[in-house]
C-alpha atoms as a PDB file:
ATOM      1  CA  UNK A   1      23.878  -0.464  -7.511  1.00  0.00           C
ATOM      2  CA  UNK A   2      24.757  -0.627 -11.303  1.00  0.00           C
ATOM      3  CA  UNK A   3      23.133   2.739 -12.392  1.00  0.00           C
ATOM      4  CA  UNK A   4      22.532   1.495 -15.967  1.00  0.00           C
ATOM      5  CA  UNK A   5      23.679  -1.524 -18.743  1.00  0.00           C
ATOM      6  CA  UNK A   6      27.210  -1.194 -20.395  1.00  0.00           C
ATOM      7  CA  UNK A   7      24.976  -0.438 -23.607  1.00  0.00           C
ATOM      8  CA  UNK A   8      23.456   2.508 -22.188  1.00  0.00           C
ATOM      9  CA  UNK A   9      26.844   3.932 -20.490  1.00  0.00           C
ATOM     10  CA  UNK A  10      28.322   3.944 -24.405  1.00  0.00           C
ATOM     11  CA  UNK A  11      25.095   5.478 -25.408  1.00  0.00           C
ATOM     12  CA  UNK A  12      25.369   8.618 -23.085  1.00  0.00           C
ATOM     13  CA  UNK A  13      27.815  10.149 -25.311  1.00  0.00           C
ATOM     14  CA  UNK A  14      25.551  10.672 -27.923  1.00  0.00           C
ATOM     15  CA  UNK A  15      22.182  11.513 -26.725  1.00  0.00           C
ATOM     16  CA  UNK A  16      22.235  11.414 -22.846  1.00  0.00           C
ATOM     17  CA  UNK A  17      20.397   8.493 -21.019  1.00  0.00           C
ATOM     18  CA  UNK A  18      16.972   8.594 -20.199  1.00  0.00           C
ATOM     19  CA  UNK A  19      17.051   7.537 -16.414  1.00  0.00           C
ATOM     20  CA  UNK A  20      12.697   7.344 -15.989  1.00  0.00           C
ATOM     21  CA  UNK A  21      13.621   4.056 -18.335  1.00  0.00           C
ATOM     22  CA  UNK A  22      15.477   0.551 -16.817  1.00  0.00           C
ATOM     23  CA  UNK A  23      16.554  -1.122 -19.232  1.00  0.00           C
ATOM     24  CA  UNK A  24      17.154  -4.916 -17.648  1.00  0.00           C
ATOM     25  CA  UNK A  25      20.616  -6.473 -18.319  1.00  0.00           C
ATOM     26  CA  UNK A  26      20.651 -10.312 -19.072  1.00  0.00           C
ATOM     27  CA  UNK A  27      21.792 -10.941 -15.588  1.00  0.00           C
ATOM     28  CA  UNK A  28      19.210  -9.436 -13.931  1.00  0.00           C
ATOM     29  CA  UNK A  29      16.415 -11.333 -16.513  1.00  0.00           C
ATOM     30  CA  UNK A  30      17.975 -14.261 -15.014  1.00  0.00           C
ATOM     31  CA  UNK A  31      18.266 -13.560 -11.806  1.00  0.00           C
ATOM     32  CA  UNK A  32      14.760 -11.965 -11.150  1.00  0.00           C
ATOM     33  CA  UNK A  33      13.038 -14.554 -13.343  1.00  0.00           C
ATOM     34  CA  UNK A  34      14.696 -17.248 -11.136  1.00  0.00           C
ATOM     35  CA  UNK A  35      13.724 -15.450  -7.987  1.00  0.00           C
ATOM     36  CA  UNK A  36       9.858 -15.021  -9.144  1.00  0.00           C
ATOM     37  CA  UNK A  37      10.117 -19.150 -10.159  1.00  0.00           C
ATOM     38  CA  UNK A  38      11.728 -19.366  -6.992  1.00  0.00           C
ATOM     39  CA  UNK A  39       8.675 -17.738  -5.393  1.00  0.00           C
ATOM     40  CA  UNK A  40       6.063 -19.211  -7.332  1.00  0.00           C
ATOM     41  CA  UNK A  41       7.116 -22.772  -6.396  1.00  0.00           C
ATOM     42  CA  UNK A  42       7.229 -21.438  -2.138  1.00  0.00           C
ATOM     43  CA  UNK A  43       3.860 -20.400  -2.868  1.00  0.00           C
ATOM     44  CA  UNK A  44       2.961 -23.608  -4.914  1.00  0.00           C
ATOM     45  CA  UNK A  45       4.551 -25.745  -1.867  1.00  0.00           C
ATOM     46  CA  UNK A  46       3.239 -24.115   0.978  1.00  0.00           C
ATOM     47  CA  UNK A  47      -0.460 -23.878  -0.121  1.00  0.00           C
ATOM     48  CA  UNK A  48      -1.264 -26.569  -2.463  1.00  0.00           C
ATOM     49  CA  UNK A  49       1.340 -28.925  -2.460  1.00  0.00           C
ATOM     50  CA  UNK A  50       1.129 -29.470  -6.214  1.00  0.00           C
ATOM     51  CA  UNK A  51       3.159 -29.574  -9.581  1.00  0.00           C
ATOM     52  CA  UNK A  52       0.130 -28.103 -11.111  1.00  0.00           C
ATOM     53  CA  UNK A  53       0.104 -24.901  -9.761  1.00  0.00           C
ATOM     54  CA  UNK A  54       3.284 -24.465  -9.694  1.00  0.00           C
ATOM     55  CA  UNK A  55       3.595 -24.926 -13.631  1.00  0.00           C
ATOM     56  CA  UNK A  56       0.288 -22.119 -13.265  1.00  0.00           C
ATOM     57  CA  UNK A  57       1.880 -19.957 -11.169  1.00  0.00           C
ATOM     58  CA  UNK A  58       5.714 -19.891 -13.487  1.00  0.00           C
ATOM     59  CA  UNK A  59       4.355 -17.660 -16.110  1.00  0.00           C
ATOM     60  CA  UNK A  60       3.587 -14.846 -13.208  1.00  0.00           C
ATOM     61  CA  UNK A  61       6.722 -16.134 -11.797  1.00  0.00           C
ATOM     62  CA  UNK A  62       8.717 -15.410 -14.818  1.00  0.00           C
ATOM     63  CA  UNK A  63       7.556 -11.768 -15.254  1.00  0.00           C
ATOM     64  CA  UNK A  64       9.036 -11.124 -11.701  1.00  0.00           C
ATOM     65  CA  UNK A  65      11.857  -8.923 -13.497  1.00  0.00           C
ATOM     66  CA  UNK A  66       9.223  -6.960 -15.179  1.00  0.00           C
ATOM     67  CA  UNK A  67       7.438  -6.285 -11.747  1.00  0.00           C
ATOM     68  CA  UNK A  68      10.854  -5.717 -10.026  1.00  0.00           C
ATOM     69  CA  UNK A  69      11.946  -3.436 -13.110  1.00  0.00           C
ATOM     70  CA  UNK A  70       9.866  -0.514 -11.244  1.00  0.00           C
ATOM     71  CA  UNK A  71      11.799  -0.831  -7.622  1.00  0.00           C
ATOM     72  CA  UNK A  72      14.848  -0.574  -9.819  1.00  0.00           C
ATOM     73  CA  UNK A  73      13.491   2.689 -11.483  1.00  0.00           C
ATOM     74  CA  UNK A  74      12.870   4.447  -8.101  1.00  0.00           C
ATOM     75  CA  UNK A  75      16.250   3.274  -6.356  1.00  0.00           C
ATOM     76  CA  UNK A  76      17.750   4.674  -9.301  1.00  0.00           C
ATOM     77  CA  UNK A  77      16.206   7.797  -9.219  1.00  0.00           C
ATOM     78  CA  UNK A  78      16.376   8.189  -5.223  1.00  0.00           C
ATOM     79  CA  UNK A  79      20.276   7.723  -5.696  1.00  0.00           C
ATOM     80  CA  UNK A  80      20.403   9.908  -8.557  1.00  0.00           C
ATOM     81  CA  UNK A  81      19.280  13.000  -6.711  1.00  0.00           C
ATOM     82  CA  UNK A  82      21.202  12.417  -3.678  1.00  0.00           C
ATOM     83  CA  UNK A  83      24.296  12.686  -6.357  1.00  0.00           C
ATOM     84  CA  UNK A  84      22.396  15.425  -8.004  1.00  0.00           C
ATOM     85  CA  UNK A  85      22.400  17.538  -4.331  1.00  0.00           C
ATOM     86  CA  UNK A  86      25.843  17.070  -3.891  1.00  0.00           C
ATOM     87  CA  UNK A  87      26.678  18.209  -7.122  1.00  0.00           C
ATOM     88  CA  UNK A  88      25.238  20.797  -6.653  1.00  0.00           C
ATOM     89  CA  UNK A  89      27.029  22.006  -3.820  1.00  0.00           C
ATOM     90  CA  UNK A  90      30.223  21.353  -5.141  1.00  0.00           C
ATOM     91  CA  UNK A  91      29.236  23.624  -8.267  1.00  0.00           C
ATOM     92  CA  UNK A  92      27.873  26.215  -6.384  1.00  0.00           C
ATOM     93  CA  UNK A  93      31.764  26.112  -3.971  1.00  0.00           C
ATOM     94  CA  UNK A  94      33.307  25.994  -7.479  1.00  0.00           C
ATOM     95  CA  UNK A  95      31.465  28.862  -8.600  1.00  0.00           C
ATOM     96  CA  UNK A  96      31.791  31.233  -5.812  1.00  0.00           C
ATOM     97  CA  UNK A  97      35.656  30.040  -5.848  1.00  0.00           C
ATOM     98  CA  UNK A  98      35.717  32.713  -9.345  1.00  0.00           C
ATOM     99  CA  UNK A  99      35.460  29.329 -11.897  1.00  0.00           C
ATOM    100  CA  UNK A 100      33.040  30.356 -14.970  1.00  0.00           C
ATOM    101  CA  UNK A 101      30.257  27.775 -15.443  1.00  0.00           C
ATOM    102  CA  UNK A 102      32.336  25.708 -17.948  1.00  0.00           C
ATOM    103  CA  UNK A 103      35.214  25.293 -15.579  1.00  0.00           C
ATOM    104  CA  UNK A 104      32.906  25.261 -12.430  1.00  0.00           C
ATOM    105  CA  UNK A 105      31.153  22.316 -14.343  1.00  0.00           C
ATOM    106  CA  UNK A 106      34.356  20.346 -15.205  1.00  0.00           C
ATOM    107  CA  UNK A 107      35.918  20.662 -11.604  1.00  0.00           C
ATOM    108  CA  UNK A 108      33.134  19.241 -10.084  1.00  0.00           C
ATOM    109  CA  UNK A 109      32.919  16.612 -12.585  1.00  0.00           C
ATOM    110  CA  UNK A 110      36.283  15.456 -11.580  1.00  0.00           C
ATOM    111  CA  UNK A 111      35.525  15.954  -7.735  1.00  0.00           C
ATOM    112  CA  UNK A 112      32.235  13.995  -7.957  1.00  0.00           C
ATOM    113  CA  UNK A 113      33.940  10.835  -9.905  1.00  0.00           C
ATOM    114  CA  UNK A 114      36.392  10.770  -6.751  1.00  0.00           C
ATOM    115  CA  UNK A 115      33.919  11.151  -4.273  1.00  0.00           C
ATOM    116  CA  UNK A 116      31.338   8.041  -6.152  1.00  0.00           C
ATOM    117  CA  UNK A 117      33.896   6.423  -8.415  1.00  0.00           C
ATOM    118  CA  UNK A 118      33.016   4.933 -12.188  1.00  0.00           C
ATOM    119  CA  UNK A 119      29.496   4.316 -11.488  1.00  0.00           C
ATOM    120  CA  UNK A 120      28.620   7.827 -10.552  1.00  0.00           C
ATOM    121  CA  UNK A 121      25.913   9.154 -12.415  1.00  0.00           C
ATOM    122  CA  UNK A 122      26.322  12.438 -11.994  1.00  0.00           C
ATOM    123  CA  UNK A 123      30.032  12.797 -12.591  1.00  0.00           C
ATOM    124  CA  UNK A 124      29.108  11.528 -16.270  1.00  0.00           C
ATOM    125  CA  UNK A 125      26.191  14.179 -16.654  1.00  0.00           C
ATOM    126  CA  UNK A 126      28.215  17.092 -15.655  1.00  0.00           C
ATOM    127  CA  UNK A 127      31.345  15.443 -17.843  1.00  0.00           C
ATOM    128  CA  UNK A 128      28.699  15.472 -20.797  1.00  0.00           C
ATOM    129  CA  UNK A 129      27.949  19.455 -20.082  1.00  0.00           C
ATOM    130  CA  UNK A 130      31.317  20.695 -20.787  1.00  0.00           C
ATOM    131  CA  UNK A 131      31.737  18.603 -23.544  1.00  0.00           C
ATOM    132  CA  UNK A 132      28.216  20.110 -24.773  1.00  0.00           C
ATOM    133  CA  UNK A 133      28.806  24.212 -23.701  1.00  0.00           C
ATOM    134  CA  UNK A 134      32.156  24.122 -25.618  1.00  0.00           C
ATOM    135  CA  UNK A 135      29.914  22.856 -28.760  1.00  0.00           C
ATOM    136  CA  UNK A 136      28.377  26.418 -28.333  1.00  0.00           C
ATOM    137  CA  UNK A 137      25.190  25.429 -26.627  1.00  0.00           C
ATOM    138  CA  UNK A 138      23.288  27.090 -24.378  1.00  0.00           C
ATOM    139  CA  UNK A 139      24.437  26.129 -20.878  1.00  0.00           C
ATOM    140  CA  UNK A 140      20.466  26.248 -18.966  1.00  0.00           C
ATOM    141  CA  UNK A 141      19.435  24.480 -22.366  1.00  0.00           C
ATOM    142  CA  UNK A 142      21.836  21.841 -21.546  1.00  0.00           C
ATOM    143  CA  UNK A 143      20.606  22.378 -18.171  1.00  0.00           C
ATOM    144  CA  UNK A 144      16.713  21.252 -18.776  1.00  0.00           C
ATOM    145  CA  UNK A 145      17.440  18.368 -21.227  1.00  0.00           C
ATOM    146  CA  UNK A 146      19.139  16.812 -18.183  1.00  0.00           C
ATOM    147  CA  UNK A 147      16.063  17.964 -16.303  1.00  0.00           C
ATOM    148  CA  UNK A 148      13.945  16.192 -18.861  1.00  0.00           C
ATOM    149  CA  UNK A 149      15.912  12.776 -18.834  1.00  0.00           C
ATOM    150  CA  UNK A 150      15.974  12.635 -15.558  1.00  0.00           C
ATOM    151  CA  UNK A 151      12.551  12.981 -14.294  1.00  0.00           C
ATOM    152  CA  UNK A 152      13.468  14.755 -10.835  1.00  0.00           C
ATOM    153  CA  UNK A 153      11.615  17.547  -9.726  1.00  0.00           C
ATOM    154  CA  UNK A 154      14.673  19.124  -7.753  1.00  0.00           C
ATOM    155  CA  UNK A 155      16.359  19.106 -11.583  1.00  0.00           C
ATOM    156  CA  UNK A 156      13.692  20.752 -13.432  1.00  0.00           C
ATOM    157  CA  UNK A 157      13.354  23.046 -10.146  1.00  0.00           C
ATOM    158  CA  UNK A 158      16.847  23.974 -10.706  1.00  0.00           C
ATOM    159  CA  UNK A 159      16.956  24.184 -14.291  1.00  0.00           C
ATOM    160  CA  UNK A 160      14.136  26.648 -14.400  1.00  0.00           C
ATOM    161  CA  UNK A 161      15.790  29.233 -11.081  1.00  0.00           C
ATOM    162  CA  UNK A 162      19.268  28.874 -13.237  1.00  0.00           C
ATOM    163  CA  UNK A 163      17.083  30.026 -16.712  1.00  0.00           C
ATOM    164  CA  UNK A 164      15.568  33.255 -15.090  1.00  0.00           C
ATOM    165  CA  UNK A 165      18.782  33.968 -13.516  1.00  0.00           C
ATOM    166  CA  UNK A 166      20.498  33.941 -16.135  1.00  0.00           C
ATOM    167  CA  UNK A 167      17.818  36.154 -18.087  1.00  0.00           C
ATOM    168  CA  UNK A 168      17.290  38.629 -15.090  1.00  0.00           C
ATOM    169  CA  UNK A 169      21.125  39.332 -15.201  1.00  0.00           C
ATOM    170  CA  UNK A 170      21.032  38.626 -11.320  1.00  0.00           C
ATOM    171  CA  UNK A 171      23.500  37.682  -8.889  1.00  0.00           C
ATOM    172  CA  UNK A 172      24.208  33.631 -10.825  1.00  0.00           C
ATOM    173  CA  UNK A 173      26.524  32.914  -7.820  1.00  0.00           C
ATOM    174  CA  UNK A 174      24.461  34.153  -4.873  1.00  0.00           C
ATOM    175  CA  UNK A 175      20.932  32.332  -6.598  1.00  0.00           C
ATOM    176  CA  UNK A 176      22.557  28.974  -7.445  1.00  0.00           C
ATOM    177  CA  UNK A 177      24.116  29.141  -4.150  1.00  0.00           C
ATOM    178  CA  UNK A 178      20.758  29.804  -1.915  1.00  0.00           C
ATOM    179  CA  UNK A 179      18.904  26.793  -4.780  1.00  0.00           C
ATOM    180  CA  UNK A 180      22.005  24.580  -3.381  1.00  0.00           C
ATOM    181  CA  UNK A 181      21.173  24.992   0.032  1.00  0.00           C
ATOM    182  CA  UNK A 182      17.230  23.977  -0.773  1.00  0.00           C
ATOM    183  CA  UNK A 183      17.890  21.144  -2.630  1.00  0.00           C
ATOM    184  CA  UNK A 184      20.027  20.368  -0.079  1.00  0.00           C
ATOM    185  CA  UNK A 185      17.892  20.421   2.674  1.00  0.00           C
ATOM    186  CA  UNK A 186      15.055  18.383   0.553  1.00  0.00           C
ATOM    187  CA  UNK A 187      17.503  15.596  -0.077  1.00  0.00           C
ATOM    188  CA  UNK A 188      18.098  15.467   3.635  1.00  0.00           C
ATOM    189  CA  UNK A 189      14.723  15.377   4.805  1.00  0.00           C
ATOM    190  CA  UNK A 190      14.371  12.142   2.080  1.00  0.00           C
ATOM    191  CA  UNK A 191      17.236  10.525   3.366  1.00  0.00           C
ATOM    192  CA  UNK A 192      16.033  11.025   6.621  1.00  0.00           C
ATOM    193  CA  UNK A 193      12.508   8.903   5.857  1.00  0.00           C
ATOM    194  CA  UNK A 194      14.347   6.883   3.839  1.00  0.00           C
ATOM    195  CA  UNK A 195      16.636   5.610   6.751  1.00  0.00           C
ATOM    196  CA  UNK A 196      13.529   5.572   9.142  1.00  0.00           C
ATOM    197  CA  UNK A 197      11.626   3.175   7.190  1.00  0.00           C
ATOM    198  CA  UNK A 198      14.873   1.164   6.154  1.00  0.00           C
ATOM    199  CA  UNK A 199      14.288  -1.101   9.185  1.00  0.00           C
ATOM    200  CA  UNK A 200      10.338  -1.167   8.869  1.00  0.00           C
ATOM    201  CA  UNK A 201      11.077  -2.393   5.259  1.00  0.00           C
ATOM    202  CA  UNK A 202      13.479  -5.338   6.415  1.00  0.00           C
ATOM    203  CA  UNK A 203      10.932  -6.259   9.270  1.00  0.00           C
ATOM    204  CA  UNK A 204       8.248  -6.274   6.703  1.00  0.00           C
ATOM    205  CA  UNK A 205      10.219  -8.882   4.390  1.00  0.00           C
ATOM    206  CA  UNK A 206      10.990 -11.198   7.775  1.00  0.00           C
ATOM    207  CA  UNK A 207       7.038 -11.020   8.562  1.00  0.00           C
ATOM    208  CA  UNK A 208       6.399 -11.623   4.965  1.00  0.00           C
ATOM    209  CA  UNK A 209       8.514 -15.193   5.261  1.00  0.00           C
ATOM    210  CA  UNK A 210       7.079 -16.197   8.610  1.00  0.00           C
ATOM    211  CA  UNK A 211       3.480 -18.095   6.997  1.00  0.00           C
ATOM    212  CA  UNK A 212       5.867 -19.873   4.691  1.00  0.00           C
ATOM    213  CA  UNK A 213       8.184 -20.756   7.636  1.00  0.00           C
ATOM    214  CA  UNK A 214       5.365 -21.795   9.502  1.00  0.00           C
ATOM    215  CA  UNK A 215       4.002 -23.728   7.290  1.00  0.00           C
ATOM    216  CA  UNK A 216       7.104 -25.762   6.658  1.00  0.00           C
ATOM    217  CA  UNK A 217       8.321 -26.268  10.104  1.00  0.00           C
ATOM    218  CA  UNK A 218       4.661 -27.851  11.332  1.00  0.00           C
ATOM    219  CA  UNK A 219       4.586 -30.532   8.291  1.00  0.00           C
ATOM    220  CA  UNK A 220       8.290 -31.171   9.222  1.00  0.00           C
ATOM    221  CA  UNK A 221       7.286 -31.741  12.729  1.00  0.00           C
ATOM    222  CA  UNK A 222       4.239 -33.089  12.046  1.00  0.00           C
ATOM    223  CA  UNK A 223       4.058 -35.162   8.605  1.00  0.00           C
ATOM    224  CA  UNK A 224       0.464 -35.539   7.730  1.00  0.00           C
ATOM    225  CA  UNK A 225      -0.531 -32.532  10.052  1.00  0.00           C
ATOM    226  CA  UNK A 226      -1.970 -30.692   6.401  1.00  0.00           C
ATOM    227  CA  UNK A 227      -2.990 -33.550   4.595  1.00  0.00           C
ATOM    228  CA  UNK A 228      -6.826 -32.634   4.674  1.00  0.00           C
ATOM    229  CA  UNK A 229      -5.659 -29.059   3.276  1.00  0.00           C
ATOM    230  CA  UNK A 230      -4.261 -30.541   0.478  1.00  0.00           C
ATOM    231  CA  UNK A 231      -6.376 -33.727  -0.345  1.00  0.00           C
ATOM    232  CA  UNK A 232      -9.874 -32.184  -0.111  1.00  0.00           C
ATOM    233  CA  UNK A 233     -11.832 -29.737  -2.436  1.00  0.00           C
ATOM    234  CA  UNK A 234     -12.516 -27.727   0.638  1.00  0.00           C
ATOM    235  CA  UNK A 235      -9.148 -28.057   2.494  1.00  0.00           C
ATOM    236  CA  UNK A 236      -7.751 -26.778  -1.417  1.00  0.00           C
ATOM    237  CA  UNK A 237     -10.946 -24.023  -0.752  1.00  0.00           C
ATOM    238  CA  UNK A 238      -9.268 -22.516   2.362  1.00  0.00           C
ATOM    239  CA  UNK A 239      -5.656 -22.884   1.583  1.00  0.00           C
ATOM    240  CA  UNK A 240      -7.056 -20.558  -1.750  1.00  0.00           C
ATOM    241  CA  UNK A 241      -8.888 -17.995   0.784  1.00  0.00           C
ATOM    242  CA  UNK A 242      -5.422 -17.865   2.888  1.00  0.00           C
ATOM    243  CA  UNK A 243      -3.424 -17.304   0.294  1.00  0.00           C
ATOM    244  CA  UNK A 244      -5.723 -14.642  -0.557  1.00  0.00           C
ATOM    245  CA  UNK A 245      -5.634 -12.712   2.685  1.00  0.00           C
ATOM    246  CA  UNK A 246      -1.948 -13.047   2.803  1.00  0.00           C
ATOM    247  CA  UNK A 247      -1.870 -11.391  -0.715  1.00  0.00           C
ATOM    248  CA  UNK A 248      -3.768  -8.543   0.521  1.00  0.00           C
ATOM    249  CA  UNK A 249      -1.689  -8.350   4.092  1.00  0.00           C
ATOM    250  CA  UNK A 250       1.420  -8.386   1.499  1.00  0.00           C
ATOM    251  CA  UNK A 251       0.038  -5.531  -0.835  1.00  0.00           C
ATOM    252  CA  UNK A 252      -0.964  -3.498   2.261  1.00  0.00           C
ATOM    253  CA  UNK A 253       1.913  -3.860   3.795  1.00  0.00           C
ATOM    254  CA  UNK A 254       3.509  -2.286   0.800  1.00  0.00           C
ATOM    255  CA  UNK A 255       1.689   0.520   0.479  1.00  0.00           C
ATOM    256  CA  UNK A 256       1.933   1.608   3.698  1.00  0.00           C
ATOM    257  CA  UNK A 257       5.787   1.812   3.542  1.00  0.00           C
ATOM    258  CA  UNK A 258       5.772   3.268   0.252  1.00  0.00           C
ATOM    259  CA  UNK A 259       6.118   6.785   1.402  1.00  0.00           C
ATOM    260  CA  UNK A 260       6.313   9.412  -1.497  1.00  0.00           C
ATOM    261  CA  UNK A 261       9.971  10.815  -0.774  1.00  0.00           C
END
């Protein structure tokens, strides 16, 4: 997964990217709006059997990308702080290895763009650090601007226990090392739910075709077994109330695979 547009990769250099903003590429306008028209006409098909709707229906259809814009958002996010815990690791190895923070920063730049390749996101942030402590700047306030863009709570958590260690004059090795090891386990316990309802989610999208399938295969099999559905106020009455349900069966479905990770 592309982990922003071309546009806001050049941007990064000069103020950082915002990652609690998508910004859709043309591509994905196109190929989200065709997937919502693409859905609207299914739903047009299967339950009313009528140009009319459909042409209704595009206009919802069409705003699919904007709808779809927010499970982009969260992927993003989910992958960013998996990158986020291992780079922290790796800092935390580099930093007990002797490296100061500006070195310890640049190694694992170079270690995480090996281990993710060009798209990493976190290679680029840490890249951006060194280029920003050796501009003088305070490394935790580089720290919590990243924090800030990024919109993760094991960031900000981080940013803050790397602030007061560096005020408290404590052991910086030994406290990033133990905040490694939490984040760490946090990201674990995510990836964990996230695998376990991996399969639920897929299973939900097959159930979610089946009425539409059904549908289709029984007027196949049995041309003129819906006309009454179709050519009567209250066949068009019912088809309205099923599509209703399934909306809800949809939406509730949803929700109760949308586990806060």
């Amino acid at each position: 997964m592309r982990w922003g547009s071309s546009r806001e990769r050049k941007s990064y250099g000069q103020q950082g990217m915002d990652y609690r903003v998508y910004r859709l590429s043309v591509t994905e306008w196109l190929r989200y709006g065709a997937e919502g028209a693409g859905i609207c006409a299914l739903v047009a098909y299967a339950f009313y059997r009528s140009w009319a709707v459909f042409l209704l229906f595009l206009p919802v259809g069409l705003a699919y990308p904007l709808i779809h814009k927010k499970e982009l958002e969260k992927a993003r996010l989910f992958q960013l702080g998996q990158q986020f815990k291992e780079g922290i690791l790796i800092l935390s190895a580099n930093l007990s290895a002797g490296y100061s923070i500006e070195n310890a920063l640049g190694n694992s730049s170079r270690e995480l763009d090996m281990l993710y390749g060009p798209e990493g996101m976190i290679g680029h942030e840490f890249a951006g650090m060194v280029k920003q402590i050796k501009m003088n700047r305070p490394v935790e306030q580089v720290f919590f601007e990243f924090a800030d863009r990024s919109g993760l709570e094991d960031v900000q958590n981080f940013a803050q226990v790397f602030k007061a260690a560096k005020r408290s004059g404590g052991d910086l090795v030994a406290i990033i090392d133990h905040t490694a090891g939490v984040i760490r386990d946090k990201a674990q316990v995510r990836e964990e739910i996230a695998n376990m309802t991996a399969s639920k989610k897929l299973e939900q999208k097959v159930m979610n075709m089946i009425p539409f399938g059904l549908i289709i295969y029984i007027d196949r099999a049995s041309p003129g077994f819906f006309e009454m559905m179709y050519g009567t106020g209250v066949g068009r009455i019912l088809m309205t109330s099923c599509l209703g349900v399934y909306g809800l069966a949809f939406w509730l479905s949803k929700r109760i695979l949308d586990i806060p990770i």
